[in-house]
Protein backbone atom coordinates (compact mmCIF):
# COMPACT_ATOMS: atom_id res chain seq x y z
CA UNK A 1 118.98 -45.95 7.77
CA UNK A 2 122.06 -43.57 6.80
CA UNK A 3 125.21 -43.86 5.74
CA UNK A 4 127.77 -41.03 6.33
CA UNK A 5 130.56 -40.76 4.01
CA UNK A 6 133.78 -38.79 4.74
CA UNK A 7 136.20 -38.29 2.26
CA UNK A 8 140.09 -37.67 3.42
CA UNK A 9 143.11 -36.89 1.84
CA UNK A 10 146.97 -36.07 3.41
CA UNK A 11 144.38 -34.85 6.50
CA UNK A 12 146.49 -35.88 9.70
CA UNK A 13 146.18 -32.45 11.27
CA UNK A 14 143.01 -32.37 10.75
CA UNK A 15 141.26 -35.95 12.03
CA UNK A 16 140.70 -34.38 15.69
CA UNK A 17 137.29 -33.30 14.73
CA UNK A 18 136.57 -37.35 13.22
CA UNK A 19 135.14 -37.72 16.54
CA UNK A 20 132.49 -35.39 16.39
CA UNK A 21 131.35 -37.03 13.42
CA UNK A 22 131.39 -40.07 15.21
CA UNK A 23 130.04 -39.02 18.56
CA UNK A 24 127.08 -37.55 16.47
CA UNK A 25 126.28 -40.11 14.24
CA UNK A 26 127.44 -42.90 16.55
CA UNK A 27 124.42 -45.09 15.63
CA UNK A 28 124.78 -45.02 12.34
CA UNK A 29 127.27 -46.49 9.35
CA UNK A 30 130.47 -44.15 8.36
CA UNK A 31 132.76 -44.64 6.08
CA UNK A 32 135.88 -42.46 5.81
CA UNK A 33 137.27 -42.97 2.63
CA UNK A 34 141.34 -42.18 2.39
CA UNK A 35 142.14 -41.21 -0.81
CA UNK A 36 145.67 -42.18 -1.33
CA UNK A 37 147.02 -39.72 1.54
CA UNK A 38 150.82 -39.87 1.55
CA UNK A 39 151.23 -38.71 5.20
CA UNK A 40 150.21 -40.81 8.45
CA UNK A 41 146.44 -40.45 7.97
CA UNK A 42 145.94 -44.21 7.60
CA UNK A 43 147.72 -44.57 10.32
CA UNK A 44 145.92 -42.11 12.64
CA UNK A 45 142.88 -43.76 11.34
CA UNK A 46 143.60 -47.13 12.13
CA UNK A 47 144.20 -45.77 15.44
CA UNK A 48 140.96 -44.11 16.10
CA UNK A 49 139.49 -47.06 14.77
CA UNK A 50 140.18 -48.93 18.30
CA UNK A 51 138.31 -46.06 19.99
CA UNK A 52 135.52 -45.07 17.49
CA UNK A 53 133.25 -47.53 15.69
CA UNK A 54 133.73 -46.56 11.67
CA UNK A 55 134.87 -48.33 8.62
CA UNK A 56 137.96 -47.56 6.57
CA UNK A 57 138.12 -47.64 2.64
CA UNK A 58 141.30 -46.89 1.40
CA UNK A 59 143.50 -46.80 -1.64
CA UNK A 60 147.43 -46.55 -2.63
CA UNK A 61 146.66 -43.63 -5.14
CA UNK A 62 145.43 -39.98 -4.76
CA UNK A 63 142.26 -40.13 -7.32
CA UNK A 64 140.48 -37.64 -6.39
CA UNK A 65 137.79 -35.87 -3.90
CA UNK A 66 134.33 -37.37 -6.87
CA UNK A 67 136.16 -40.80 -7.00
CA UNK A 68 136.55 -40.66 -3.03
CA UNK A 69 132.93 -39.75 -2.73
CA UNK A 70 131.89 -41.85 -5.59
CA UNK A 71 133.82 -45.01 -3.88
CA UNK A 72 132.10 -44.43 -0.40
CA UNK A 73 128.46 -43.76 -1.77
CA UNK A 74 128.82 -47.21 -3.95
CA UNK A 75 129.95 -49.02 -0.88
CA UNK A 76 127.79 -47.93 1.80
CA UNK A 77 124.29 -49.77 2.95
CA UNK A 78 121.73 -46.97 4.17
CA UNK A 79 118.51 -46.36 2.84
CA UNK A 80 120.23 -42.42 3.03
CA UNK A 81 123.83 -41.49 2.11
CA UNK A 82 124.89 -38.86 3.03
CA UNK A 83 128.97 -37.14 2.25
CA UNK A 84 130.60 -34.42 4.60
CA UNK A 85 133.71 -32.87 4.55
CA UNK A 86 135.99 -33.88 7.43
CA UNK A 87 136.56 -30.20 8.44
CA UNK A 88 132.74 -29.38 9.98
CA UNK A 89 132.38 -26.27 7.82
CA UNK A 90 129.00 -27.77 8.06
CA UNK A 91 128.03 -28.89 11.30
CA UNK A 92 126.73 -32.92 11.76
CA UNK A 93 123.27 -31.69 13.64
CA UNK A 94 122.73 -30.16 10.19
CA UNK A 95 121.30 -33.79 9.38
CA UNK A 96 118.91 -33.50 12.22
CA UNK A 97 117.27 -30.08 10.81
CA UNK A 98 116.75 -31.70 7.52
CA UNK A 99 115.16 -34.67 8.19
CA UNK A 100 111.82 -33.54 7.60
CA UNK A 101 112.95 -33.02 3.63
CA UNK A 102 113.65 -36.63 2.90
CA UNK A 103 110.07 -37.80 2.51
CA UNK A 104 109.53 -35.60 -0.14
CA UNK A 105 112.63 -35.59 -2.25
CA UNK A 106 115.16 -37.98 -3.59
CA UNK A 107 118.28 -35.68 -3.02
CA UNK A 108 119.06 -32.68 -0.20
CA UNK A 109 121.96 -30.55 -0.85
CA UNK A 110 123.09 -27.75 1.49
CA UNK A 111 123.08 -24.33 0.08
CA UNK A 112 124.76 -21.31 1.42
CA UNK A 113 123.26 -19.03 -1.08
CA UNK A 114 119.80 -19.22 0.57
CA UNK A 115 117.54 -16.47 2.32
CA UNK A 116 117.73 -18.24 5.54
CA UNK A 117 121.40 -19.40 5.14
CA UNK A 118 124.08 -18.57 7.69
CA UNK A 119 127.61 -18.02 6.83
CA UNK A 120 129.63 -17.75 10.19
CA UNK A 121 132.92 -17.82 8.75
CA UNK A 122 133.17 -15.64 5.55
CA UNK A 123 135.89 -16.89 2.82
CA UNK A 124 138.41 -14.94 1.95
CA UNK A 125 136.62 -12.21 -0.91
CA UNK A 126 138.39 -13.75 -4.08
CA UNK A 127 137.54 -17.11 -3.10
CA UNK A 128 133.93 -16.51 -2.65
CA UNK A 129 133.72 -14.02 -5.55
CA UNK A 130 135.43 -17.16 -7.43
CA UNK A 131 132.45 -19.58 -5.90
CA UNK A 132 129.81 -17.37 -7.52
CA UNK A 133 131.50 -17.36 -10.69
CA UNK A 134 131.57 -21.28 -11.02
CA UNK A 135 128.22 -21.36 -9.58
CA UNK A 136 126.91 -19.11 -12.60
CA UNK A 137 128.96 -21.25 -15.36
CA UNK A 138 127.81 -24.50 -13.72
CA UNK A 139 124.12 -22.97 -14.13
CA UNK A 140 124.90 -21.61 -17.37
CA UNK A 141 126.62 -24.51 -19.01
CA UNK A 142 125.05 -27.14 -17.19
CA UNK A 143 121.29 -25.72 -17.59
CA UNK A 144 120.82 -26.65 -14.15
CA UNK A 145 119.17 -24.57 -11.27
CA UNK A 146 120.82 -24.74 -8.44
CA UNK A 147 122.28 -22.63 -6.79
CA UNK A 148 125.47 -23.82 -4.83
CA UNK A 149 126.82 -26.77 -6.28
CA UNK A 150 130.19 -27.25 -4.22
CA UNK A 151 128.86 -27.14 -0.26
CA UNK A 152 130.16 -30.44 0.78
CA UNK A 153 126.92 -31.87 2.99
CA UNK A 154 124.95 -33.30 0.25
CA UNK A 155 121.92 -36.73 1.10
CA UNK A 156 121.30 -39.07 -1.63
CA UNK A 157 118.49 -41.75 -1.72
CA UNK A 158 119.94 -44.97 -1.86
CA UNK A 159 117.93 -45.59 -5.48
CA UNK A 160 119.81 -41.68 -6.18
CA UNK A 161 122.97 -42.43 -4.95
CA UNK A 162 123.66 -46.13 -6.87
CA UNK A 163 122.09 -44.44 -10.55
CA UNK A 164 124.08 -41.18 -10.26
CA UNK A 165 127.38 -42.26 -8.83
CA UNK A 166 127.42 -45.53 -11.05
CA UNK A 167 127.08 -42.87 -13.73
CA UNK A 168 129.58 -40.46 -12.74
CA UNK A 169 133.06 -39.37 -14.36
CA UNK A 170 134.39 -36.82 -13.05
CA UNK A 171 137.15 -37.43 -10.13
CA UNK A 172 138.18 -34.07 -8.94
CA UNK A 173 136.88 -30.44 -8.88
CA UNK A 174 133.80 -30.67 -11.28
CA UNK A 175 132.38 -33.92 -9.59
CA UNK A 176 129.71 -32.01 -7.67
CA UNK A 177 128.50 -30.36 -10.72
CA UNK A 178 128.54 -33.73 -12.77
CA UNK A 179 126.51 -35.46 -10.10
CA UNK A 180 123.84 -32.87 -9.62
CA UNK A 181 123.72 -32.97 -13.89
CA UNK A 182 123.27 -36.65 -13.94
CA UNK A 183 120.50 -36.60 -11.25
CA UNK A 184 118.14 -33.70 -13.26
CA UNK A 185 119.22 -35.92 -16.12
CA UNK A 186 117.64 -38.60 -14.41
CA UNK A 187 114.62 -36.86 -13.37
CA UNK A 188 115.66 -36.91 -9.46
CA UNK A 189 114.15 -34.32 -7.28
CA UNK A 190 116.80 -32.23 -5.56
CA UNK A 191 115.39 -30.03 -2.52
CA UNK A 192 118.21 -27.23 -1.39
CA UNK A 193 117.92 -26.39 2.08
CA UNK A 194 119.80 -23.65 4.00
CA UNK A 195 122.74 -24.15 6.30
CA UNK A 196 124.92 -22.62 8.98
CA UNK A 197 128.49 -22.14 7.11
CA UNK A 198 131.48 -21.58 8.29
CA UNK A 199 135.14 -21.55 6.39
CA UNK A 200 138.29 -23.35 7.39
CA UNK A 201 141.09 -21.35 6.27
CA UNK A 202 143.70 -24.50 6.13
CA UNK A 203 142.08 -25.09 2.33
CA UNK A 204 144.35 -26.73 -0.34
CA UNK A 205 142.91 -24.96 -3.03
CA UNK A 206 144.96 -23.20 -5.72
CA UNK A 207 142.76 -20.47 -6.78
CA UNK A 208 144.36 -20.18 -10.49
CA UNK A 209 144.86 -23.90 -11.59
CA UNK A 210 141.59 -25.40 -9.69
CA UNK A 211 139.70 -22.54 -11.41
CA UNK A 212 141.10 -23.84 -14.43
CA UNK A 213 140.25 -27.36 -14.25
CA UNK A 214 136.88 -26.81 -12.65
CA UNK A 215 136.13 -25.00 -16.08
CA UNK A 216 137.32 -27.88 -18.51
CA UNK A 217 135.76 -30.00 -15.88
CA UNK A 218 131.82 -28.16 -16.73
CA UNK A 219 133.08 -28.67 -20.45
CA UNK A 220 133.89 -31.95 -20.48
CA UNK A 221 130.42 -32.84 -18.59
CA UNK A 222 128.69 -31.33 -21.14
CA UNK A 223 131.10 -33.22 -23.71
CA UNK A 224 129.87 -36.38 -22.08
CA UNK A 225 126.52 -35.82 -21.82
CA UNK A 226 126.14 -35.14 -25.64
CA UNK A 227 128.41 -38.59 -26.19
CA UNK A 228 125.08 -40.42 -24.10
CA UNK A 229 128.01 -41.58 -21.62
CA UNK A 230 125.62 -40.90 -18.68
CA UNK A 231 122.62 -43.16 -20.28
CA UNK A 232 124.39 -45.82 -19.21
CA UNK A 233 126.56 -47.11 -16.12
CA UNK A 234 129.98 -47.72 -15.47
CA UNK A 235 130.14 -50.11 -12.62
């Protein structure tokens, strides 16, 4: 019924909490996808492989978080797909509080910018003041109302998942953006849902330079989309 797809990249100090994701969604399919990691996270994987039941896809290159997530959602078999990020700022039960949603929609994203939304763990003030920011331009440039585009806990129909990720471009920063744009393009029906948030303060983000290419990312979206390139498929 679901597939749960876990994106990782130079993560080695960071694969302890894999096995919550696995304990929790122990009956299901997950696929942690390494993304060209240059330290011993393959390695550590393979490893928990002989204890926890998951599959491995994995590449020589770093490509990017959207082709990561692009790679696992194109590969995996449930009727649901859901992606995570491997650091539980949003808990795995999450999936068990929005169950009820899938009947009735063909794509649930978290959303931290909701009335009933928790954040636990505040960001650092820049970064979430930053968050806003590319929220609003994402909105603005994008046309699209949503109104948190980056949480990472996002559940795609299978139909969803194979039109919108077949379609997609983007391979880094702007990818969440892109794939929310391709789905209203599409006419999917995208249900945000609240969520208990917290932060993990071991990010990798550089505030100046991602800023920078999340921007030309929104631009070059909207550069494609005028080009037709998301009428048809790449794969």
């Amino acid at each position: 019924m679901l597939s749960i797809i876990v994106p990782v990249y130079n993560e080695q100090s960071r694969l302890i909490y894999l096995p919550d994701i696995c304990k929790y969604f122990k009956n299901y399919e997950i696929i942690v996808v390494n993304d060209g990691s240059t330290d011993s996270t393959l390695n550590f994987l393979k490893k928990y492989q002989k204890k926890y039941r998951f599959k491995i896809l994995s590449y020589p290159h770093n490509r990017g978080k959207g082709f990561a997530v692009r790679q696992g959602m194109l590969n995996a078999s449930g009727k649901y797909r859901l992606f995570m990020d491997l650091d539980l700022s949003v808990s795995p039960d999450t999936w068990q509080s929005c169950q009820k949603f899938l009947k009735d929609t063909d794509i649930l994203i978290g959303v931290r910018r909701l009335p009933d939304s928790q954040i636990a763990v505040h960001q650092p003030i820049i970064r979430e003041n930053m968050g806003r920011v590319f929220t609003w331009l994402s909105r603005t440039i994008l046309q699209t109302n949503i109104s948190d585009f980056t949480c990472g806990f996002k559940i795609f129909s299978q139909e969803a998942a194979l039109q919108v990720f077949s379609r997609s471009r983007i391979d880094r920063w702007g990818f969440d953006s892109e794939i929310l744009f391709i789905a209203k393009q599409l006419g999917f029906n995208i249900h945000q849902f609240p969520i208990v948030w917290k932060d993990n303060p071991n990010t990798r983000v550089n505030l100046i330079t991602d800023a920078i290419k999340s921007f030309t990312d929104l631009l070059l979206i909207r550069f494609y989309s005028l080009l037709g390139a998301y009428t048809r498929t790449l794969t």
